[in-house]
C-alpha atoms as a PDB file:
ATOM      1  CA  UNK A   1       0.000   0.000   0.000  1.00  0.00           C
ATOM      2  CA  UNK A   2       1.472   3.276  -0.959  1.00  0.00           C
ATOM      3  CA  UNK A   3       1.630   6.088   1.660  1.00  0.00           C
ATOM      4  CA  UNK A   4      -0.005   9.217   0.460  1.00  0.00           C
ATOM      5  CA  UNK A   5       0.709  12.729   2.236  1.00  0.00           C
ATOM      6  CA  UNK A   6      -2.198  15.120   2.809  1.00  0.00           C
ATOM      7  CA  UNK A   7      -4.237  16.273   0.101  1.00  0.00           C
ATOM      8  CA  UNK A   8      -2.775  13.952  -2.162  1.00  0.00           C
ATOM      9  CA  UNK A   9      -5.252  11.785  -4.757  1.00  0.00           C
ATOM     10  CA  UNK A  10      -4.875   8.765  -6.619  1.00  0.00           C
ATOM     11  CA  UNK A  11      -5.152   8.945 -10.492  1.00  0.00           C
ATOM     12  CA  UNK A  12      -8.276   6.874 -10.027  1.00  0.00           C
ATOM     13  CA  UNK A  13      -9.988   9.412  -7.396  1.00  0.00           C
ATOM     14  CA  UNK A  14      -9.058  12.479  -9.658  1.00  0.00           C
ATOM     15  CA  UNK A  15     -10.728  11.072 -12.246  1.00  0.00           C
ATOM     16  CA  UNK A  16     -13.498  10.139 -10.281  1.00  0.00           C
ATOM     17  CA  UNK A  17     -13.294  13.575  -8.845  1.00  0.00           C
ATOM     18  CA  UNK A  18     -13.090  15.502 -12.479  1.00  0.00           C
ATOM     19  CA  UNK A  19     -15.991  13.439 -13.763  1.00  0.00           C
ATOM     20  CA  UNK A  20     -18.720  13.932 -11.014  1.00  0.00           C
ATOM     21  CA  UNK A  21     -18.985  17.212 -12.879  1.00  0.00           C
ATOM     22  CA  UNK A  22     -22.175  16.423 -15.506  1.00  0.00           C
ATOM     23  CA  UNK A  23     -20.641  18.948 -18.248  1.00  0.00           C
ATOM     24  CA  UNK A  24     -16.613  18.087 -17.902  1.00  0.00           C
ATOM     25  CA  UNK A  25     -18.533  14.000 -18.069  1.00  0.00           C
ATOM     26  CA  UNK A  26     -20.325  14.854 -21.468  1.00  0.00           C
ATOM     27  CA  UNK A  27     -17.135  16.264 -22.686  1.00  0.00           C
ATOM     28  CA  UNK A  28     -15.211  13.674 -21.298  1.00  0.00           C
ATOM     29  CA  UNK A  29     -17.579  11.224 -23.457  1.00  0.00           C
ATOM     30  CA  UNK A  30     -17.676  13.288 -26.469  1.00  0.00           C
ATOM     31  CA  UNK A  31     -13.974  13.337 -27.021  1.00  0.00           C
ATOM     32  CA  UNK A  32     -13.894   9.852 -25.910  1.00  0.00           C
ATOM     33  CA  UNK A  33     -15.922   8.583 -28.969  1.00  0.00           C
ATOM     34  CA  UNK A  34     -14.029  11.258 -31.170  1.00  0.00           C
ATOM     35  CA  UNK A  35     -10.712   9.617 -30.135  1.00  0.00           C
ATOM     36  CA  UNK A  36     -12.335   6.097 -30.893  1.00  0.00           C
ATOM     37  CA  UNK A  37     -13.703   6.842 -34.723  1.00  0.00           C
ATOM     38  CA  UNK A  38     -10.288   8.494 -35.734  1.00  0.00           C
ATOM     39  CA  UNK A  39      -8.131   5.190 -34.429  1.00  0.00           C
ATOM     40  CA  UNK A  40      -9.270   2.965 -37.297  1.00  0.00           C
ATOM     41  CA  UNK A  41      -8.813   5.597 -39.633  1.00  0.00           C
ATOM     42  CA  UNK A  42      -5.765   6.657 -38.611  1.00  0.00           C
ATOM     43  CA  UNK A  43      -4.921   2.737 -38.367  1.00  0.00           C
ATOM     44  CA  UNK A  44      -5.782   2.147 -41.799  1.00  0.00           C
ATOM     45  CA  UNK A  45      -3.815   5.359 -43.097  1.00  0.00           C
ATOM     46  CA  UNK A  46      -0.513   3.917 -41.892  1.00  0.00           C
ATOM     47  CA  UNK A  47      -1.275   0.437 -43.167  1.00  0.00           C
ATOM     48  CA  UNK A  48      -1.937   1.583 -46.658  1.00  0.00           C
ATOM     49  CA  UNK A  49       1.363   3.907 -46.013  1.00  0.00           C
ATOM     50  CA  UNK A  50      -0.618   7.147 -47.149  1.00  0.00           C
ATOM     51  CA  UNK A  51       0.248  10.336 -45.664  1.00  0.00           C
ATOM     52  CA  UNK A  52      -1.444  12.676 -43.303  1.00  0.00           C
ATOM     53  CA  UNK A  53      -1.899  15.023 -46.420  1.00  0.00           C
ATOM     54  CA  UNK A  54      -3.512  12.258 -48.600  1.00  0.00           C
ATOM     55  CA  UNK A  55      -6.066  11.378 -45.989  1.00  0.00           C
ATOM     56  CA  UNK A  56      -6.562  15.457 -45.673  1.00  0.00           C
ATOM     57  CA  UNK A  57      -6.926  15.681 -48.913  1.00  0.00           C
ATOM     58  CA  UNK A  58      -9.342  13.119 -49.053  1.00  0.00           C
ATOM     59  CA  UNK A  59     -11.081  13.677 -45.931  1.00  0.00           C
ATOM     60  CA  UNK A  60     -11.527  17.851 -46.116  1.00  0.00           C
ATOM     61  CA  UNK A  61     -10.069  17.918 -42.341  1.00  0.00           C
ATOM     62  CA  UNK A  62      -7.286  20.162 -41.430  1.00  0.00           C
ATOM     63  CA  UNK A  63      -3.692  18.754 -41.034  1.00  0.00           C
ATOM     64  CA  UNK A  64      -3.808  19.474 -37.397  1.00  0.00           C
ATOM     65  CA  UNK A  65      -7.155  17.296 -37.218  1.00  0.00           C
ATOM     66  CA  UNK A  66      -5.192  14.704 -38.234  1.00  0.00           C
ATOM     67  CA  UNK A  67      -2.281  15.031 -36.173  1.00  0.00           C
ATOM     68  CA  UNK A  68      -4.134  15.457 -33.050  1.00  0.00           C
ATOM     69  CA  UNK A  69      -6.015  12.133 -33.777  1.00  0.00           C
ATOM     70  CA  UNK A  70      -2.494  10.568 -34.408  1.00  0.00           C
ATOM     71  CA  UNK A  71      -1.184   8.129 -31.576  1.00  0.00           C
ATOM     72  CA  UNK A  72       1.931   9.128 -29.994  1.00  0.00           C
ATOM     73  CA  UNK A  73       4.695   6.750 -29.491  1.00  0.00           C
ATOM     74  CA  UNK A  74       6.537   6.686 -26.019  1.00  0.00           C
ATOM     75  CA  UNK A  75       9.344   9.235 -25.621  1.00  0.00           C
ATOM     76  CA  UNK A  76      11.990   8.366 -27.542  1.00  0.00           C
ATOM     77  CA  UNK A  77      10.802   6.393 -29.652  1.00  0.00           C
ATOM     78  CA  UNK A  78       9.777   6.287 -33.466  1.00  0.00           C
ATOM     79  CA  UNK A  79       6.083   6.069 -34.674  1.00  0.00           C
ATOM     80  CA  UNK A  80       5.424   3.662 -36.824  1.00  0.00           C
ATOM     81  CA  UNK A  81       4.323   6.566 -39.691  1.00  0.00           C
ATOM     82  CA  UNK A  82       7.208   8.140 -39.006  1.00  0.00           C
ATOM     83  CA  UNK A  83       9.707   5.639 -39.569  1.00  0.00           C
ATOM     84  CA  UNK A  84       7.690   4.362 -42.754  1.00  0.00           C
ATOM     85  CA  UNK A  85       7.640   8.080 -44.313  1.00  0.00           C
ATOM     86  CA  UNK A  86      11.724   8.831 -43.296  1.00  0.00           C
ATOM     87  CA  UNK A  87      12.281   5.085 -45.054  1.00  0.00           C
ATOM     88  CA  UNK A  88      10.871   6.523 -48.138  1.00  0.00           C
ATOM     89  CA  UNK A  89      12.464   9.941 -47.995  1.00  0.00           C
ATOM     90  CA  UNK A  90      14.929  10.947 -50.678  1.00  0.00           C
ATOM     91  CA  UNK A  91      18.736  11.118 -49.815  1.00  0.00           C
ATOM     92  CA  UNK A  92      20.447  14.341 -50.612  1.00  0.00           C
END
């Protein structure tokens, strides 16, 4: 059992805390299911080895859109997309 000082929370009651709150919930559910849509997409993006521009292009969503939505691999390490697109960069 850890030993927690005063006023100190577990990640678990924070969340619990933060999400009492009926509007910061609906939020919380909103980008939840925004999050979950944009996976498979973004999935299926890297699969096919298209770039963020293509699906932009294709989609009509801003680059950012797409970048937010992208996962992040852990610090220092390579995404998957972004090893794949600096594989197929040109050499000077």
């Amino acid at each position: 059992m850890t030993t927690r000082r005063m006023g100190q929370q577990s990640d678990q009651e924070w969340r619990e805390d933060l999400l009492s709150d009926p509007e910061t919930r609906a939020r919380y559910k909103e980008e939840a299911t925004k999050k979950a849509l944009w996976l498979p997409l973004v999935e299926a993006r890297q699969e096919a080895g298209s770039t963020q521009m293509q699906l932009v292009e294709r989609t009509g969503v801003t680059q950012s859109q797409v970048a937010r939505n992208e996962p992040t691999a852990p610090y220092g390490a390579a995404s998957p997309a972004r090893s794949r697109s600096r594989a197929t960069e040109p050499t000077p």
